[in-house]
C-alpha atoms as a PDB file:
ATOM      1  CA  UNK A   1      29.460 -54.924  45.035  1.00  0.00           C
ATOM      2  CA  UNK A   2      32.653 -53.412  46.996  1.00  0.00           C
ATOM      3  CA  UNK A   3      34.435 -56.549  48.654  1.00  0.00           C
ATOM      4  CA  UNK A   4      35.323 -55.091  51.961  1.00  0.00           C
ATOM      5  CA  UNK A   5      36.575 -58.413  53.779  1.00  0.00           C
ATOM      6  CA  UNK A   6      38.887 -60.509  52.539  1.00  0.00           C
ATOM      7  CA  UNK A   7      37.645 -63.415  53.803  1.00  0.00           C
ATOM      8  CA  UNK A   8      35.119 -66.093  52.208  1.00  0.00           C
ATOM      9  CA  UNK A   9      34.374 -69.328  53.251  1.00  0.00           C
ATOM     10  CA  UNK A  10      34.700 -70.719  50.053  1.00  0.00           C
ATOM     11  CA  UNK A  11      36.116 -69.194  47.182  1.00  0.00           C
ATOM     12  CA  UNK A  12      34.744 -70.601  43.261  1.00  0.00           C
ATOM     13  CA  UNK A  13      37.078 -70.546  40.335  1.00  0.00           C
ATOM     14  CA  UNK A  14      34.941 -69.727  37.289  1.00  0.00           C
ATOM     15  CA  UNK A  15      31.974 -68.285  35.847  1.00  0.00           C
ATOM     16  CA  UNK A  16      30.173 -71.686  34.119  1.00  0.00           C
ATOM     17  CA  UNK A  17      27.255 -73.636  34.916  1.00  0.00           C
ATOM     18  CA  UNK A  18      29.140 -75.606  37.844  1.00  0.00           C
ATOM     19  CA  UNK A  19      30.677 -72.072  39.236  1.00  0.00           C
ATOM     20  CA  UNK A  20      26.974 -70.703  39.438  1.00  0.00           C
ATOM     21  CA  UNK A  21      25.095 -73.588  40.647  1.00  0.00           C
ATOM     22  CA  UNK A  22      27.965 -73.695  43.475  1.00  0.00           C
ATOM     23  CA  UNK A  23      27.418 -70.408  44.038  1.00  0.00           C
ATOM     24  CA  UNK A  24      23.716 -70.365  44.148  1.00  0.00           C
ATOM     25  CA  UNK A  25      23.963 -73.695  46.707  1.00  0.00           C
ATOM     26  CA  UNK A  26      26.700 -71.708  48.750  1.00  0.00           C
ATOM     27  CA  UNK A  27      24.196 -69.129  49.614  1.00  0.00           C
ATOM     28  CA  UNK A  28      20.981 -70.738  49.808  1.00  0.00           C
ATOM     29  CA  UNK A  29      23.372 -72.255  52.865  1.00  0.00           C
ATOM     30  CA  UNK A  30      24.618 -69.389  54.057  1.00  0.00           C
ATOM     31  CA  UNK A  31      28.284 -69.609  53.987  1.00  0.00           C
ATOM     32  CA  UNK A  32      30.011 -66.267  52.583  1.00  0.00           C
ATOM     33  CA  UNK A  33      31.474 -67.252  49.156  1.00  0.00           C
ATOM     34  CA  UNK A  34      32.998 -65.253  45.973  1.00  0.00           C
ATOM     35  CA  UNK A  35      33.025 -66.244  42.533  1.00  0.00           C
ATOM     36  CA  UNK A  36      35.746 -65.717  40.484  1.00  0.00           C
ATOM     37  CA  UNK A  37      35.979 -66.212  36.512  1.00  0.00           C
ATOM     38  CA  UNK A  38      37.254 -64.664  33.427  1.00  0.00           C
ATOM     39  CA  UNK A  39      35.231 -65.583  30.858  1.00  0.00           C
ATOM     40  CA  UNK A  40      31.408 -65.790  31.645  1.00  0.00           C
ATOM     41  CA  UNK A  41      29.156 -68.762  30.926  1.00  0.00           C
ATOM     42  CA  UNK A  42      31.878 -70.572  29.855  1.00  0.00           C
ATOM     43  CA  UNK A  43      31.477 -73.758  26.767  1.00  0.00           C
ATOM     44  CA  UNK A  44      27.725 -73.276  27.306  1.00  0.00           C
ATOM     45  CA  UNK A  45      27.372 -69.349  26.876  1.00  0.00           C
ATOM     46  CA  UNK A  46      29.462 -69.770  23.604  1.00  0.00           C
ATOM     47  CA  UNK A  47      27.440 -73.123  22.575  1.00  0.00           C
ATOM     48  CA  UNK A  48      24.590 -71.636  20.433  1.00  0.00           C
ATOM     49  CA  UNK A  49      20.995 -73.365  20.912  1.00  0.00           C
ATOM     50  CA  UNK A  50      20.430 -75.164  23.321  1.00  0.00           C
ATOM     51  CA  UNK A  51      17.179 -78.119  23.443  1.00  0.00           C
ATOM     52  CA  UNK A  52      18.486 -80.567  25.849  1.00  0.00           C
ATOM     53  CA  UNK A  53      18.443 -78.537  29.232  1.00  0.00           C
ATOM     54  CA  UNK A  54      15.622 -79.210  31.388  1.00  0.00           C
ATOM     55  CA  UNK A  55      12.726 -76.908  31.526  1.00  0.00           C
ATOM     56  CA  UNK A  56      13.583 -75.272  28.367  1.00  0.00           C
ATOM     57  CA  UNK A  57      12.712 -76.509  24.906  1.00  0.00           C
ATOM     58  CA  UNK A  58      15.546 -74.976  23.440  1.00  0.00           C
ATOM     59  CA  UNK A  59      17.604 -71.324  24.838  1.00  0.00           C
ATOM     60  CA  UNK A  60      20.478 -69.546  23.563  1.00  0.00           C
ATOM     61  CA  UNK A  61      23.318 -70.912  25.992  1.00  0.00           C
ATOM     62  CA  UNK A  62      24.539 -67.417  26.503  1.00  0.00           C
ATOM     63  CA  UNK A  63      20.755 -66.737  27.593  1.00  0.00           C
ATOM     64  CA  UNK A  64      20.859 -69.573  29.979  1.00  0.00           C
ATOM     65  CA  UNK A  65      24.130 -68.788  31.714  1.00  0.00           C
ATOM     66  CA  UNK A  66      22.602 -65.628  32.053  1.00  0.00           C
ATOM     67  CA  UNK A  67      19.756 -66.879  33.561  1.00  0.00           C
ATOM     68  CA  UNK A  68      21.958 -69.205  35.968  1.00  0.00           C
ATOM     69  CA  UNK A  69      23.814 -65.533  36.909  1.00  0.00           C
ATOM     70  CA  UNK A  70      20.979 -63.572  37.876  1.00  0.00           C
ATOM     71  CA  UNK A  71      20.086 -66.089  40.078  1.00  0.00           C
ATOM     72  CA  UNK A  72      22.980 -65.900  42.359  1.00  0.00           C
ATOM     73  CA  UNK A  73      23.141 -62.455  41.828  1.00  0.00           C
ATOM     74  CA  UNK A  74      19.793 -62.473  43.607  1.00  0.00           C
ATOM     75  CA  UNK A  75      21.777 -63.835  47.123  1.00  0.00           C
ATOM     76  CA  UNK A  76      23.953 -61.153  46.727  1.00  0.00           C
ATOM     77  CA  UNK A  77      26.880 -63.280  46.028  1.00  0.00           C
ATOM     78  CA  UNK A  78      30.092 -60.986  44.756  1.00  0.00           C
ATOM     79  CA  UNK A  79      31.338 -62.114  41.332  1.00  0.00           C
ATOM     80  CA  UNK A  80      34.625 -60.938  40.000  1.00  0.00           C
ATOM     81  CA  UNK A  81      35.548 -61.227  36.241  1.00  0.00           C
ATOM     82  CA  UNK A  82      39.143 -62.192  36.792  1.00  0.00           C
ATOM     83  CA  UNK A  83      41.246 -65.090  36.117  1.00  0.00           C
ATOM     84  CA  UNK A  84      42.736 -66.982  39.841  1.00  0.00           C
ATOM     85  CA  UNK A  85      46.348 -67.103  39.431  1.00  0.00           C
ATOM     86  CA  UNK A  86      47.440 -69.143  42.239  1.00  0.00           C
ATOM     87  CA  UNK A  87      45.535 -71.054  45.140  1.00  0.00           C
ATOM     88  CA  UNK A  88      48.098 -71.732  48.172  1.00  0.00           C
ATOM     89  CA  UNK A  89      47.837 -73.349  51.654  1.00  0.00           C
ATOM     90  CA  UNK A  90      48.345 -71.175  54.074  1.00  0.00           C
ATOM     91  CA  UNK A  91      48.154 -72.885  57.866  1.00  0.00           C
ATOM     92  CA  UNK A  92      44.444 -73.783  57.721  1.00  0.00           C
ATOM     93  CA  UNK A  93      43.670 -71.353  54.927  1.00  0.00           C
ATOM     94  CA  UNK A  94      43.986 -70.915  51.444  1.00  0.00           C
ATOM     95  CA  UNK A  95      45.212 -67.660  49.980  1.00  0.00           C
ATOM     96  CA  UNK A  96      43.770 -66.886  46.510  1.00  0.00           C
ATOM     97  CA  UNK A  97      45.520 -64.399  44.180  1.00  0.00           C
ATOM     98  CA  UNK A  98      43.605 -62.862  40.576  1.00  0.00           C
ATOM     99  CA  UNK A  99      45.822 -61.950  37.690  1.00  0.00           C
ATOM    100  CA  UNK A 100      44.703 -58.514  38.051  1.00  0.00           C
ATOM    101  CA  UNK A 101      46.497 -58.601  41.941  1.00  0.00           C
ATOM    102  CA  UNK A 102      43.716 -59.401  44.060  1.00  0.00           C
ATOM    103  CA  UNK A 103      44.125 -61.071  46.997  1.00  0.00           C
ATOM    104  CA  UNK A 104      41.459 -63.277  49.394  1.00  0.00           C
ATOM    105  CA  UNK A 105      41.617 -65.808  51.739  1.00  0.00           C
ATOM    106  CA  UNK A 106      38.939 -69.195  51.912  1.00  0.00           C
ATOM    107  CA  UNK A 107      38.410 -71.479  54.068  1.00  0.00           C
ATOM    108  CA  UNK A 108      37.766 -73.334  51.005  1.00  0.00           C
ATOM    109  CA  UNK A 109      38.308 -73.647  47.340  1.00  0.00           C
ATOM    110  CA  UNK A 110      35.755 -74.951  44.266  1.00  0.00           C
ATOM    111  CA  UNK A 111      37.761 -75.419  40.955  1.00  0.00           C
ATOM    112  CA  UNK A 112      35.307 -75.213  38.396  1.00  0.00           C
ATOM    113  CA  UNK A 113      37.599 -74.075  35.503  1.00  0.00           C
ATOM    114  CA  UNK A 114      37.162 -75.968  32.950  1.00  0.00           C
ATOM    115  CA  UNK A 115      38.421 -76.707  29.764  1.00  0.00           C
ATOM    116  CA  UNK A 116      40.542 -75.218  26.721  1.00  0.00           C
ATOM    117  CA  UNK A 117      38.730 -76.398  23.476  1.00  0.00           C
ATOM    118  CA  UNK A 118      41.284 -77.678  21.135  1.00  0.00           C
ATOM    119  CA  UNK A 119      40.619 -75.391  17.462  1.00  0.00           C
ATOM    120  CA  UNK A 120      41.376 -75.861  14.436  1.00  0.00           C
ATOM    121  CA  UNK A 121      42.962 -72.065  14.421  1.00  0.00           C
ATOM    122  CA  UNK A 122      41.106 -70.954  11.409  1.00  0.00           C
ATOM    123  CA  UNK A 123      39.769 -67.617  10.229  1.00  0.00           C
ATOM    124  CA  UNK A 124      36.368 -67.084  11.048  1.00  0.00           C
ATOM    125  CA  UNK A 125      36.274 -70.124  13.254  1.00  0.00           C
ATOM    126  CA  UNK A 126      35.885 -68.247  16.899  1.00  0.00           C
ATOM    127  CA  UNK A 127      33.774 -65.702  15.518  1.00  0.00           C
ATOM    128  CA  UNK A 128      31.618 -68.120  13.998  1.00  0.00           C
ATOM    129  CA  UNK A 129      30.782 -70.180  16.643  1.00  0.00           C
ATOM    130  CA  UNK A 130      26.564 -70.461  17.045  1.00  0.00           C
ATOM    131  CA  UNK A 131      27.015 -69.131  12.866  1.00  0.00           C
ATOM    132  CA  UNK A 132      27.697 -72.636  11.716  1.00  0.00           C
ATOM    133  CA  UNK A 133      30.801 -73.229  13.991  1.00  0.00           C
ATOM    134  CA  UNK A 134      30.207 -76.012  16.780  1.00  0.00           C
ATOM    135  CA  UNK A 135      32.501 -77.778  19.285  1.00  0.00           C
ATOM    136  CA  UNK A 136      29.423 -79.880  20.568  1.00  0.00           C
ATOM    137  CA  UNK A 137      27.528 -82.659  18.594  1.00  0.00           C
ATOM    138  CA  UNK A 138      25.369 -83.781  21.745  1.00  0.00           C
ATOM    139  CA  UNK A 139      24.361 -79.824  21.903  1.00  0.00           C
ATOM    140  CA  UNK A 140      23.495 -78.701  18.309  1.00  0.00           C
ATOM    141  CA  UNK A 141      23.121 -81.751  16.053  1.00  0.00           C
ATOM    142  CA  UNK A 142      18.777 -81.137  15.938  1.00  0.00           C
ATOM    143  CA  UNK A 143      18.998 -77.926  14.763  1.00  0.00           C
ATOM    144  CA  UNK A 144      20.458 -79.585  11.024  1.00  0.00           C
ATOM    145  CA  UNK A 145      17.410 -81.279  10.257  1.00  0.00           C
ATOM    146  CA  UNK A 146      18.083 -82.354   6.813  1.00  0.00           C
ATOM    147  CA  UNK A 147      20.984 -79.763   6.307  1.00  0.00           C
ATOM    148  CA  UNK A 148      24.463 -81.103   5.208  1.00  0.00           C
ATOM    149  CA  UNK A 149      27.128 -80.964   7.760  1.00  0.00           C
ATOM    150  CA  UNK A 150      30.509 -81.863   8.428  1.00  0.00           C
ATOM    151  CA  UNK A 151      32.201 -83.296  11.602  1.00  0.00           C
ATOM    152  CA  UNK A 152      36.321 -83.451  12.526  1.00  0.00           C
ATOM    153  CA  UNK A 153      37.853 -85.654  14.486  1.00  0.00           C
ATOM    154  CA  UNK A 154      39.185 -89.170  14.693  1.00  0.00           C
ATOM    155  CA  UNK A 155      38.397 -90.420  18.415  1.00  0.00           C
ATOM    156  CA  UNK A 156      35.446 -91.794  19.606  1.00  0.00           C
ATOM    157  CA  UNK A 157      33.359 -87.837  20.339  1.00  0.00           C
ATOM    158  CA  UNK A 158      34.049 -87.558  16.522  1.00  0.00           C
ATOM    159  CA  UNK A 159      32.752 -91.254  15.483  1.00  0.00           C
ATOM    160  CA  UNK A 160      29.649 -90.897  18.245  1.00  0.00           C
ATOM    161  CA  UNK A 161      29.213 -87.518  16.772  1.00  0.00           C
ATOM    162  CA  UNK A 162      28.757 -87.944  13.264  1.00  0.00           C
ATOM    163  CA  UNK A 163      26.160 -91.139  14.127  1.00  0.00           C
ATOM    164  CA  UNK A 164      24.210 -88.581  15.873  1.00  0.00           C
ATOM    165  CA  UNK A 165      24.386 -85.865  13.328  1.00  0.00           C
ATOM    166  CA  UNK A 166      23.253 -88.235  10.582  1.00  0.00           C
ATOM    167  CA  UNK A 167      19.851 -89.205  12.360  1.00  0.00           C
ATOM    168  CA  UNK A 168      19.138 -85.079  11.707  1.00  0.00           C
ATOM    169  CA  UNK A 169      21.539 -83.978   8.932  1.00  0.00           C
ATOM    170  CA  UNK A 170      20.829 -85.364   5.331  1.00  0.00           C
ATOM    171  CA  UNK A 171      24.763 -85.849   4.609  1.00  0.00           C
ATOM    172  CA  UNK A 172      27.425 -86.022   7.222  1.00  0.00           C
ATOM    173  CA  UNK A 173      31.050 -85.737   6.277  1.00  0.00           C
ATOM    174  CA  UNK A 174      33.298 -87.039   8.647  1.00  0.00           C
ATOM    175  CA  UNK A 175      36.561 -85.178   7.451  1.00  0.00           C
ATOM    176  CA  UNK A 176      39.811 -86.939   9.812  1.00  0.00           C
ATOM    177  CA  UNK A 177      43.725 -86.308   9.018  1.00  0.00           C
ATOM    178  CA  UNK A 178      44.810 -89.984   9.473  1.00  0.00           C
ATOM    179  CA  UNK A 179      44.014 -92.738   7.746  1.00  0.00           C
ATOM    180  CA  UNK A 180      42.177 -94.765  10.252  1.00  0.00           C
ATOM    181  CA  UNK A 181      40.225 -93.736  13.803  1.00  0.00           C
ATOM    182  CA  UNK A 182      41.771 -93.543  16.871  1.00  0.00           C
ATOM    183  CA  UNK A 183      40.060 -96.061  18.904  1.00  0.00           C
ATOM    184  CA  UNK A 184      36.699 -95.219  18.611  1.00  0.00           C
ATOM    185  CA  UNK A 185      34.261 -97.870  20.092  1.00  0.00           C
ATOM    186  CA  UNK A 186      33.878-101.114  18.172  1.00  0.00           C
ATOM    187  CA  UNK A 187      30.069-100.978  17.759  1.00  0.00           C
ATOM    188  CA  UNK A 188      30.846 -97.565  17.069  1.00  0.00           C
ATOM    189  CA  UNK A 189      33.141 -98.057  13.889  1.00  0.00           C
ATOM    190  CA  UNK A 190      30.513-100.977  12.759  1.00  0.00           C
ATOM    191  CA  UNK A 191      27.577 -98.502  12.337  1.00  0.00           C
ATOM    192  CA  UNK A 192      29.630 -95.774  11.073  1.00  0.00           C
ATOM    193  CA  UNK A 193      30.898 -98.195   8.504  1.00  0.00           C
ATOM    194  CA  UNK A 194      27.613 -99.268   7.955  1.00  0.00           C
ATOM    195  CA  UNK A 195      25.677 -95.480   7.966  1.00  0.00           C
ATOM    196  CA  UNK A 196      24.404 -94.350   4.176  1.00  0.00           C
ATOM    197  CA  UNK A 197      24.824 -90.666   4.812  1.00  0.00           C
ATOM    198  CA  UNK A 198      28.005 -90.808   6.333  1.00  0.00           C
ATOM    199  CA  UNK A 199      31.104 -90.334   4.420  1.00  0.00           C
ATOM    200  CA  UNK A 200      34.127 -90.932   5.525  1.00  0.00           C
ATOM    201  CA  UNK A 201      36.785 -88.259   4.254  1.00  0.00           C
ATOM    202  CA  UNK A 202      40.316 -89.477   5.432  1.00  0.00           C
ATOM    203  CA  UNK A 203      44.338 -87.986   5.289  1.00  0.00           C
ATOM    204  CA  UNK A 204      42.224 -84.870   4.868  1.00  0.00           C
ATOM    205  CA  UNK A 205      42.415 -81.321   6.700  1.00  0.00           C
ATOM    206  CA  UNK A 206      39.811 -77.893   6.527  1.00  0.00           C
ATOM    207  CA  UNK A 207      42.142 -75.503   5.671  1.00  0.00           C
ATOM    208  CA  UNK A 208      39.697 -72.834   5.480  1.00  0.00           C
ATOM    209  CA  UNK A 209      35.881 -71.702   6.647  1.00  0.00           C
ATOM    210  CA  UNK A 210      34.001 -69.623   4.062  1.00  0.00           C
ATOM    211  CA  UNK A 211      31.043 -67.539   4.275  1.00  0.00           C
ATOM    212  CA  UNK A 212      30.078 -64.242   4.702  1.00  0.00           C
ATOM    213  CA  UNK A 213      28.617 -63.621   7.940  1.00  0.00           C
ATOM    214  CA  UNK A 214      28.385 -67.122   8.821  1.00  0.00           C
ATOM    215  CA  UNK A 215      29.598 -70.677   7.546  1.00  0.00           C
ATOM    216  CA  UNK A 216      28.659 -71.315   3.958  1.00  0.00           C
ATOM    217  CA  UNK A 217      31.266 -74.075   2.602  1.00  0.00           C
ATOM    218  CA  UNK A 218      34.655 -75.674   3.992  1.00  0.00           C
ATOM    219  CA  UNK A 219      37.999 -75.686   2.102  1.00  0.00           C
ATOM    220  CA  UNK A 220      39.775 -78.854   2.524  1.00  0.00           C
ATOM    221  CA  UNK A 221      43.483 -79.904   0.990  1.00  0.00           C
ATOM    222  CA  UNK A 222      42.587 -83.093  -0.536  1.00  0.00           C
ATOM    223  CA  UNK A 223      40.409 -83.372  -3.182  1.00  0.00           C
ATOM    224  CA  UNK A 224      36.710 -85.512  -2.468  1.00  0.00           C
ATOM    225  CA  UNK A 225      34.872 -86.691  -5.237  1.00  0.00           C
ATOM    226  CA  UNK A 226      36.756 -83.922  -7.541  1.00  0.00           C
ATOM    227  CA  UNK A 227      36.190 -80.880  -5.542  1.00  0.00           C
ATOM    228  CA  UNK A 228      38.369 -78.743  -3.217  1.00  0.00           C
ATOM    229  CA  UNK A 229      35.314 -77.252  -1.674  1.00  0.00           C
ATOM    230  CA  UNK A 230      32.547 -78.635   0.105  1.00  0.00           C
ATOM    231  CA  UNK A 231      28.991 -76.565   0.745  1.00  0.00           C
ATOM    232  CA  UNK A 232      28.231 -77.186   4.134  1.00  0.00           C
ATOM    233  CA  UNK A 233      25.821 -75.882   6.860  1.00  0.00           C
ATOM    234  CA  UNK A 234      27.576 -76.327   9.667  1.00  0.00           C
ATOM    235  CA  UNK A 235      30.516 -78.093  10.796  1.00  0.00           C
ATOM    236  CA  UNK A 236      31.110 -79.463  14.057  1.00  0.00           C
ATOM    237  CA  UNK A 237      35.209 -79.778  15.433  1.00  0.00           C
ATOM    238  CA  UNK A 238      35.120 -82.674  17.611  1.00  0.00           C
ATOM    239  CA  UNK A 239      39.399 -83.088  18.434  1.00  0.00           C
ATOM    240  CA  UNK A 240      39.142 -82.804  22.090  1.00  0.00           C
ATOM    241  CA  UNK A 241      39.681 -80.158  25.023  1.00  0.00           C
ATOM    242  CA  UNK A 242      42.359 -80.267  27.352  1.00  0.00           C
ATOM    243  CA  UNK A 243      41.217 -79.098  31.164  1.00  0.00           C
ATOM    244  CA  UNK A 244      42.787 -76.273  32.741  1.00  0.00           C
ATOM    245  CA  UNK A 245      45.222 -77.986  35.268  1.00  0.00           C
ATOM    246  CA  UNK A 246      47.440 -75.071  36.602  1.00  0.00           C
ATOM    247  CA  UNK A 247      45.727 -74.350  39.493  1.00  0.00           C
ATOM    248  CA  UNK A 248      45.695 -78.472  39.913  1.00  0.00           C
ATOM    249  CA  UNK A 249      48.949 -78.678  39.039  1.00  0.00           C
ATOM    250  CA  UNK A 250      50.113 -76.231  41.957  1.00  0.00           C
ATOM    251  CA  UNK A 251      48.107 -77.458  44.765  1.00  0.00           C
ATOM    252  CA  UNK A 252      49.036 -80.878  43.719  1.00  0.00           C
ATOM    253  CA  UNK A 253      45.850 -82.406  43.131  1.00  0.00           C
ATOM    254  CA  UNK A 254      45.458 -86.043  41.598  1.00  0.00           C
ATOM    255  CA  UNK A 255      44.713 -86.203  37.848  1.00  0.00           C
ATOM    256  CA  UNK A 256      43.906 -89.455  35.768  1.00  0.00           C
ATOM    257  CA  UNK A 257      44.743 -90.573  32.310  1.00  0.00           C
ATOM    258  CA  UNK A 258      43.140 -87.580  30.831  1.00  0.00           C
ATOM    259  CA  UNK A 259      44.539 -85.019  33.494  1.00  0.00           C
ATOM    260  CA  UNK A 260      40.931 -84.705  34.569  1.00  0.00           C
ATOM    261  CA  UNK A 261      40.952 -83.793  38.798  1.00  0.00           C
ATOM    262  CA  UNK A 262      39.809 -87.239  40.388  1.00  0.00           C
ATOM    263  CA  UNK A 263      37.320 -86.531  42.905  1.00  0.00           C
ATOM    264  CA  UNK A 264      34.734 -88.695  44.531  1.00  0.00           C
ATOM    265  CA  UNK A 265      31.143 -88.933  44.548  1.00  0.00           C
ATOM    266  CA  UNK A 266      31.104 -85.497  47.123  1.00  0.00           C
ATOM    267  CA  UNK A 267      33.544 -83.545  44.521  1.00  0.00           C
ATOM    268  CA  UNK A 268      36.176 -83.943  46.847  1.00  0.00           C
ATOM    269  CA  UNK A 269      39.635 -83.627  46.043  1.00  0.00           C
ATOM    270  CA  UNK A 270      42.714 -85.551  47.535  1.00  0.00           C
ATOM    271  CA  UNK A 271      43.627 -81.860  49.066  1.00  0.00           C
ATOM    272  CA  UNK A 272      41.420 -81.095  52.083  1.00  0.00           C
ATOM    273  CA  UNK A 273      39.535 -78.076  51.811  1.00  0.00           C
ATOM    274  CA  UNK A 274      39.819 -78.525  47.414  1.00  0.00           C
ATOM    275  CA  UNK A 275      36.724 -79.038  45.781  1.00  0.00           C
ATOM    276  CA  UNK A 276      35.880 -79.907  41.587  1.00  0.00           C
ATOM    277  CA  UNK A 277      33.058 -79.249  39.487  1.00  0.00           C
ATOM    278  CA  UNK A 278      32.158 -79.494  35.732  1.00  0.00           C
ATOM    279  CA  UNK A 279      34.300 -79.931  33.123  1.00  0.00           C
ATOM    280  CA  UNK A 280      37.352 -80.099  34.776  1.00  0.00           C
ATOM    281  CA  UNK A 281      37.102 -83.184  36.543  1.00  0.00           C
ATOM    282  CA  UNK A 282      36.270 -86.782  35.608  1.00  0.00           C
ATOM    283  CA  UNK A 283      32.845 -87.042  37.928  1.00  0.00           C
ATOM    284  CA  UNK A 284      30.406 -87.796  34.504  1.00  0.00           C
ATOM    285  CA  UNK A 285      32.786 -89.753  32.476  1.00  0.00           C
ATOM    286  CA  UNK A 286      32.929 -88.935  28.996  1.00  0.00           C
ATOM    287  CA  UNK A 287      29.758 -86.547  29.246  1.00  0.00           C
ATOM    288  CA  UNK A 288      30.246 -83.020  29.607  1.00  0.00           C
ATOM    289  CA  UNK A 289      27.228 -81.217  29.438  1.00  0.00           C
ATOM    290  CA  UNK A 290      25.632 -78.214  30.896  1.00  0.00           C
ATOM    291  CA  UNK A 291      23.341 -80.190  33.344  1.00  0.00           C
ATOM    292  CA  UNK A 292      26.296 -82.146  34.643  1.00  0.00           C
ATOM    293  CA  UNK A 293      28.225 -79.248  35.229  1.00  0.00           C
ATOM    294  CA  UNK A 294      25.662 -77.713  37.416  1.00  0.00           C
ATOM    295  CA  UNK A 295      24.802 -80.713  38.952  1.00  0.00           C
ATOM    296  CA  UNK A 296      28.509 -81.342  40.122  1.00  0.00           C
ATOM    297  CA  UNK A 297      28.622 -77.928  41.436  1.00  0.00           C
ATOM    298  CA  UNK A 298      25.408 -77.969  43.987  1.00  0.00           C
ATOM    299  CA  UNK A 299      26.858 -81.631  45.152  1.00  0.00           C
ATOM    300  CA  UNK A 300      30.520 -79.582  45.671  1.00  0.00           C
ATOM    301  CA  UNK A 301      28.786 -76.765  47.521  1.00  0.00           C
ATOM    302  CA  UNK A 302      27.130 -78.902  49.948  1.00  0.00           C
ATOM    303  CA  UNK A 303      29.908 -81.005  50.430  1.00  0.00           C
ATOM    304  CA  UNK A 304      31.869 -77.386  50.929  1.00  0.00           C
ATOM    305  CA  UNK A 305      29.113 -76.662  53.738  1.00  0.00           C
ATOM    306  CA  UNK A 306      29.134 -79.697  55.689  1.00  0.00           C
ATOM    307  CA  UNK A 307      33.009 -79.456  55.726  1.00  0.00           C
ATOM    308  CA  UNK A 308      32.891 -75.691  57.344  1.00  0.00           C
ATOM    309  CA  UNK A 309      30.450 -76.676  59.277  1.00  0.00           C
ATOM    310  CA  UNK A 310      32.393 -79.875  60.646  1.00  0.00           C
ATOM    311  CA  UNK A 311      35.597 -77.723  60.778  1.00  0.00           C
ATOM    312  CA  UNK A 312      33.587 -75.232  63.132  1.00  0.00           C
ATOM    313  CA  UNK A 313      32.664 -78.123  65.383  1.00  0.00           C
ATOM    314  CA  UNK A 314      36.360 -79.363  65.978  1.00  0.00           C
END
């Protein structure tokens, strides 16, 4: 679709669940809106099967996001695949720039960016991902029913992780570079301790992924039981993601311990007009999932609408 006007009443930063489902609120309400996002689908298009998304007993997350797409493509709703380089207050308006030069003004703004996964920046690893390569325990730990897996990480995702993956996965190695967790829940670090299929491989790294089209065994640089070399069917890198605070950062928007955008229960922001969804900000805790993501974003798009409409009013 040519965008003729420059004008939107709310522009969305990225192309996830929480962009689409604030996109898909937007203009079920009617308020002209634009989403703009470099990389489509975002954690959940690159997440492999899914089985905990409502309505489907398991999907391809690429095939849901795509799903999620379509649907606002159905209102008509521009989407550009860009990347917003700045977001500035302009009088009562907010003047968006792309890095590819594009400029548009909002009445408001929906940062639904997310995160950078942290990586272990191996071979194979990115192009692996959904071939034995996951960054999400909660997402992909049924589909190792009685497989042998490994999980790495030291905080509590990691710990929380590997209990899940050993209620599916016959052995679960829980491979960590330190000697001892980082502060993973108490009741946590009892069960681990006390799991039979868990072991606990410490001062170790992966130095390498092997396989041919797909993860067949892990190279670590400590020896385990003797070996170098550990046959594995999937692993799962649990070390964190960091959200994507430059946009934030420039409009000066709160951020917590974990530089996650505080907003309140309405996704608002302590900037007027700035709205968060998903990943980015700290709405569901420690849960980051596909569902919460969306859900964030339809709360943030009706919150969006009864601000332009309360704006129009005054």
């Amino acid at each position: 679709m040519n965008i003729k006007d420059n004008y939107y009443d709310v522009v969305i930063a990225g192309q996830g669940a929480a962009a689409f489902a604030a996109g898909l609120y937007a203009a079920r309400y009617q308020i002209k809106s634009l989403i703009i996002g470099e990389t489509f689908g975002g954690e959940t298009a690159t997440g492999g099967l899914i089985e905990n998304y409502p309505g489907y007993p398991e999907i391809d997350g690429f095939d849901l996001m795509l799903k999620f797409k379509e649907q606002v493509e159905k209102y008509d709703v521009p989407i550009i695949d860009d990347k917003v380089d700045s977001v500035k207050k302009q009088e009562n308006l907010f003047q968006v720039k792309t890095f590819g030069g594009e400029m548009f003004s909002a009445g408001t703004v929906i940062l639904a960016v997310g995160r950078n996964r942290r990586t272990l920046n191996l071979k194979n690893e990115e192009e692996w991902v959904g071939r034995g390569v996951s960054y999400c325990s909660t997402c992909d730990a049924p589909m190792h029913k009685n497989n042998v897996v490994a999980i790495v990480g030291g905080g509590n995702a990691a710990v929380e992780g590997a209990l899940l993956l050993s209620r599916y996965a016959s052995t679960v190695y829980l491979i960590y570079r330190k000697e001892e967790f980082t502060r993973p829940e108490p009741i946590s670090l009892q069960q681990l301790n006390q799991s039979k299929n868990i072991k606990q491989v410490m001062s170790t790294n992966v130095t390498q992924l092997n396989g041919v089209d797909g993860l067949d065994s892990i190279s670590i640089d400590k020896e385990y039981n003797g070996v170098s070399e550990i046959d594995v069917d999937g692993i799962f890198i649990e070390i964190g993601a960091d959200p994507r605070v430059e946009i934030p950062n420039q409009l000066k928007l709160e951020l917590n311990e974990k530089n996650e955008v505080i907003v309140d229960s309405e996704m608002r922001t302590n900037v007027e007009g700035i709205f968060a969804a998903g990943d980015l900000c700290n709405s569901s805790g420690d849960l980051k999932q596909t569902i919460t993501a969306a859900s964030q974003g339809a709360i943030a798009a009706t919150s969006t609408y009864h601000y332009i409409m309360n704006s129009k009013l005054d």
